[in-house]
C-alpha atoms as a PDB file:
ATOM      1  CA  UNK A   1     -50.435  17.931  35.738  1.00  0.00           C
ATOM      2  CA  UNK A   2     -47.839  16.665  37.744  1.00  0.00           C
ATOM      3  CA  UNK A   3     -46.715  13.962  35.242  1.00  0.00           C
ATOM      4  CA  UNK A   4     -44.992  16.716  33.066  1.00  0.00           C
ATOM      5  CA  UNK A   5     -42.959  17.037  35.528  1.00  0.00           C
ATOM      6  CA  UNK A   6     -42.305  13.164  35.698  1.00  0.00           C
ATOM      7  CA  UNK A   7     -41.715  12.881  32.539  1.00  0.00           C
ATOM      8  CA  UNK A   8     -39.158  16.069  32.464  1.00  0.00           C
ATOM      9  CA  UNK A   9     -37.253  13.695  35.221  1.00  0.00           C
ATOM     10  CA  UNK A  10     -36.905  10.988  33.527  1.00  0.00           C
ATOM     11  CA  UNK A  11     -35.597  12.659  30.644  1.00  0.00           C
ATOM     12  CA  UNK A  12     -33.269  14.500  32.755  1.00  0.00           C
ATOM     13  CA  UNK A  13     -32.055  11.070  34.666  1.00  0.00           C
ATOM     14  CA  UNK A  14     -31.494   9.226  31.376  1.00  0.00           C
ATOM     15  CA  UNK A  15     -30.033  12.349  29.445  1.00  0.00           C
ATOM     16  CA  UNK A  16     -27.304  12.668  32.345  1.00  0.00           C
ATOM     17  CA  UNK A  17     -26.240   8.862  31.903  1.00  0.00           C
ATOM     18  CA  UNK A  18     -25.839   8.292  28.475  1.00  0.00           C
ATOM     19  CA  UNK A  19     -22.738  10.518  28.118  1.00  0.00           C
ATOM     20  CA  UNK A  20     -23.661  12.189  25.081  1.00  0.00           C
ATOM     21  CA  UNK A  21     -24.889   9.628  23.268  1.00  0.00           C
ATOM     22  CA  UNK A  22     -28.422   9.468  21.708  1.00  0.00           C
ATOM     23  CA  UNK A  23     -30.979   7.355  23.414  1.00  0.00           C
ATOM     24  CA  UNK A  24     -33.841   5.030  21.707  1.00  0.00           C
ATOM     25  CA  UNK A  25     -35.607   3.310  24.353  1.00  0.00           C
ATOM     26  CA  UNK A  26     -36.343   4.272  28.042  1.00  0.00           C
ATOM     27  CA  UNK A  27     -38.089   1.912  30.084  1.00  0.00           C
ATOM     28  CA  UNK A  28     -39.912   3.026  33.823  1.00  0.00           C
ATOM     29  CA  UNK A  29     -41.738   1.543  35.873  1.00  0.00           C
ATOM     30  CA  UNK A  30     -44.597   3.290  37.456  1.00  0.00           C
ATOM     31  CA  UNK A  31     -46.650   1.313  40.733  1.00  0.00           C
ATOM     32  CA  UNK A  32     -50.317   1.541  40.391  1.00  0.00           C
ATOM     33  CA  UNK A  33     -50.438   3.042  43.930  1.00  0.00           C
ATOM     34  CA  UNK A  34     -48.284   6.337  42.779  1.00  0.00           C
ATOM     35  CA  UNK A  35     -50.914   8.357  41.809  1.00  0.00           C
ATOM     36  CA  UNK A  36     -49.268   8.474  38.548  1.00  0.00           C
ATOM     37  CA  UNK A  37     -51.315   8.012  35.139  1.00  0.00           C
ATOM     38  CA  UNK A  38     -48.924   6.054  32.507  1.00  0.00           C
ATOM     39  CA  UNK A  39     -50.717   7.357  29.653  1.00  0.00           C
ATOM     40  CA  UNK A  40     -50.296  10.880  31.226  1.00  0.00           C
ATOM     41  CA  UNK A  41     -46.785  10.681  31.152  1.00  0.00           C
ATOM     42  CA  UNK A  42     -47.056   8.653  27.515  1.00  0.00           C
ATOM     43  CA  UNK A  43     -48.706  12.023  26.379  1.00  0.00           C
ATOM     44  CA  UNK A  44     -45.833  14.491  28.060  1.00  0.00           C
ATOM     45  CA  UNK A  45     -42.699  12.568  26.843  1.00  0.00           C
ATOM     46  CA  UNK A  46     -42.501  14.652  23.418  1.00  0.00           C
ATOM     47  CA  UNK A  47     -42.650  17.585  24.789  1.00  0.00           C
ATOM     48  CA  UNK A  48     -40.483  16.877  27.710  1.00  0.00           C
ATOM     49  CA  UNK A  49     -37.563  15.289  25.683  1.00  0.00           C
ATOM     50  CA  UNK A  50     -37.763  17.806  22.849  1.00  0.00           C
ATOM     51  CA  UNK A  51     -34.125  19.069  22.250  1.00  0.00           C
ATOM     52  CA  UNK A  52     -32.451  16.848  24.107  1.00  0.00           C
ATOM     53  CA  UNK A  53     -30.716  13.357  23.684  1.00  0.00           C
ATOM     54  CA  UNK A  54     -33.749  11.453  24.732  1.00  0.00           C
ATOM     55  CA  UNK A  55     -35.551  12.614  22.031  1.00  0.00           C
ATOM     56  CA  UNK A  56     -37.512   9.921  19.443  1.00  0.00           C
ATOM     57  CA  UNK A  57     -36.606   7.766  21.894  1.00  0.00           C
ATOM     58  CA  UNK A  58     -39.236   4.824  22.651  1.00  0.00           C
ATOM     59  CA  UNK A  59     -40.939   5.048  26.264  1.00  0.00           C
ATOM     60  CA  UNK A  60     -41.912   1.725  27.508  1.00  0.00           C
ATOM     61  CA  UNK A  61     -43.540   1.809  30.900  1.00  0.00           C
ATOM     62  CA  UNK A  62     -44.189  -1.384  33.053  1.00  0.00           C
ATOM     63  CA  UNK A  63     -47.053  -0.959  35.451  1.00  0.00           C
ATOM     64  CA  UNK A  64     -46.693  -2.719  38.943  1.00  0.00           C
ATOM     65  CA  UNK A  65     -49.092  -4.599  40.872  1.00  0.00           C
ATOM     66  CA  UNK A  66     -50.476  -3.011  44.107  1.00  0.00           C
ATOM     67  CA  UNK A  67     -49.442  -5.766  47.043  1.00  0.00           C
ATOM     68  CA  UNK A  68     -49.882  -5.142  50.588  1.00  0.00           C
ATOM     69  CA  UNK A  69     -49.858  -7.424  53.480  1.00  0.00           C
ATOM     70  CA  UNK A  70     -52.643  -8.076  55.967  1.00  0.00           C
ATOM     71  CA  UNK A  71     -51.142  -6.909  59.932  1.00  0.00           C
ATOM     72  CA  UNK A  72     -53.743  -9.142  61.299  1.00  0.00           C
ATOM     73  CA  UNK A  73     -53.887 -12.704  59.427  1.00  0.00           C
ATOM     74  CA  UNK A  74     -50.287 -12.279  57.031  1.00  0.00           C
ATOM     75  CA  UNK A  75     -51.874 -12.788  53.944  1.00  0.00           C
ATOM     76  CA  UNK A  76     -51.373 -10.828  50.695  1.00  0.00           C
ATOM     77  CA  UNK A  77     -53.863  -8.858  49.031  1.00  0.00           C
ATOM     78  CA  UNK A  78     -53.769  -7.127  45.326  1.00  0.00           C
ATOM     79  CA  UNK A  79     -54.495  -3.590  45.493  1.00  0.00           C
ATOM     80  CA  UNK A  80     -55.865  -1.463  43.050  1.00  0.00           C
ATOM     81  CA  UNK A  81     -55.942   1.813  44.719  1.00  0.00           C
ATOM     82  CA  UNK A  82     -53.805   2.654  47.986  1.00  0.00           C
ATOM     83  CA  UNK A  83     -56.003   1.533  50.845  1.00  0.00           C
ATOM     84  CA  UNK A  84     -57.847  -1.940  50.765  1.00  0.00           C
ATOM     85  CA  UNK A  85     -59.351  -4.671  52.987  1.00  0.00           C
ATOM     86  CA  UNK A  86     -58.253  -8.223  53.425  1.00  0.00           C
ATOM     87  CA  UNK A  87     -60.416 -11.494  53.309  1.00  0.00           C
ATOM     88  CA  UNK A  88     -60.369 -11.526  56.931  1.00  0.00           C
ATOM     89  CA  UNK A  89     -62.006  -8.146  57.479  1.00  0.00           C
ATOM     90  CA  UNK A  90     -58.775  -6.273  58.649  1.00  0.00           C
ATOM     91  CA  UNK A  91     -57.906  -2.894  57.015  1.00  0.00           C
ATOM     92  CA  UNK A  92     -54.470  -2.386  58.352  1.00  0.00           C
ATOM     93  CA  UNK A  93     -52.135  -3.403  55.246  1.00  0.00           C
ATOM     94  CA  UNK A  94     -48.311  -3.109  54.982  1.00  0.00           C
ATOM     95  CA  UNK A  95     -47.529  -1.463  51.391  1.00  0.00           C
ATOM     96  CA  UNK A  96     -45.366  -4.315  49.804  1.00  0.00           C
ATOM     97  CA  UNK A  97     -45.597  -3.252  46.188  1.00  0.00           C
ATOM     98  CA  UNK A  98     -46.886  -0.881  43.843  1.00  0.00           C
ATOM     99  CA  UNK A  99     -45.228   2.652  44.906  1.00  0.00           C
ATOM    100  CA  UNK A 100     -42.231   2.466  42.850  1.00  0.00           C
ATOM    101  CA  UNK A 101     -41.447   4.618  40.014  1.00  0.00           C
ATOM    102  CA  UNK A 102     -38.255   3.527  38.608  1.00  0.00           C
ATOM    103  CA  UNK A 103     -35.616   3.885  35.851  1.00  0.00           C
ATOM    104  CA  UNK A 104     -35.046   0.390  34.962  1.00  0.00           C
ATOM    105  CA  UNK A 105     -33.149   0.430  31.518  1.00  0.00           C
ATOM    106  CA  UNK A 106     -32.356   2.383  28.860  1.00  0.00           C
ATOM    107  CA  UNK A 107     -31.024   1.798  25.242  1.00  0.00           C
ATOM    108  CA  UNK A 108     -28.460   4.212  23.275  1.00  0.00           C
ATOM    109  CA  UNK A 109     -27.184   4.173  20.204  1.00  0.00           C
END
């Protein structure tokens, strides 16, 4: 389960910026096109903050919309999984969204 491992990086990235102090809220953002299961990484943040300042702390994680762009006609399409086909019939699709998996904020106290 690679989303232990996800989860042990977050901790890590917010544990190295709060300068020692303790934080209650972390919030991510995963894309929908990662490969990434939110809940997966819901059910590894105990474990992976356990002894460390990131522990208790809240995990709120904001799911991202798949976009890509159609190469033939221009026009975006919503993607659900990371290939798709446009209204036009054209398969060739520019990511534009929904392969980020970000840090956005955290709280400390």
């Amino acid at each position: 389960m690679h989303e232990m491992g996800i989860a042990m990086q977050i901790v890590e990235i917010a544990s190295d910026r709060c300068a020692g102090a303790r934080v209650s809220r972390v919030v991510v953002e995963i894309g929908k096109l990662t490969a990434v299961l939110p809940d997966a990484v819901r059910f590894c943040w105990g474990p992976a903050s356990e002894g460390t300042a990131v522990e208790g702390a809240t995990l709120e994680i904001r799911e991202t919309e798949g976009l890509g762009r159609c190469r033939a006609c221009g026009k975006d399409v919503v993607l659900e999984r990371p290939f798709g086909r446009c209204a036009c019939g054209c398969d060739d699709l520019e990511w534009l969204s929904g392969d980020e998996l970000k840090v956005r904020e955290m709280e400390v106290v």
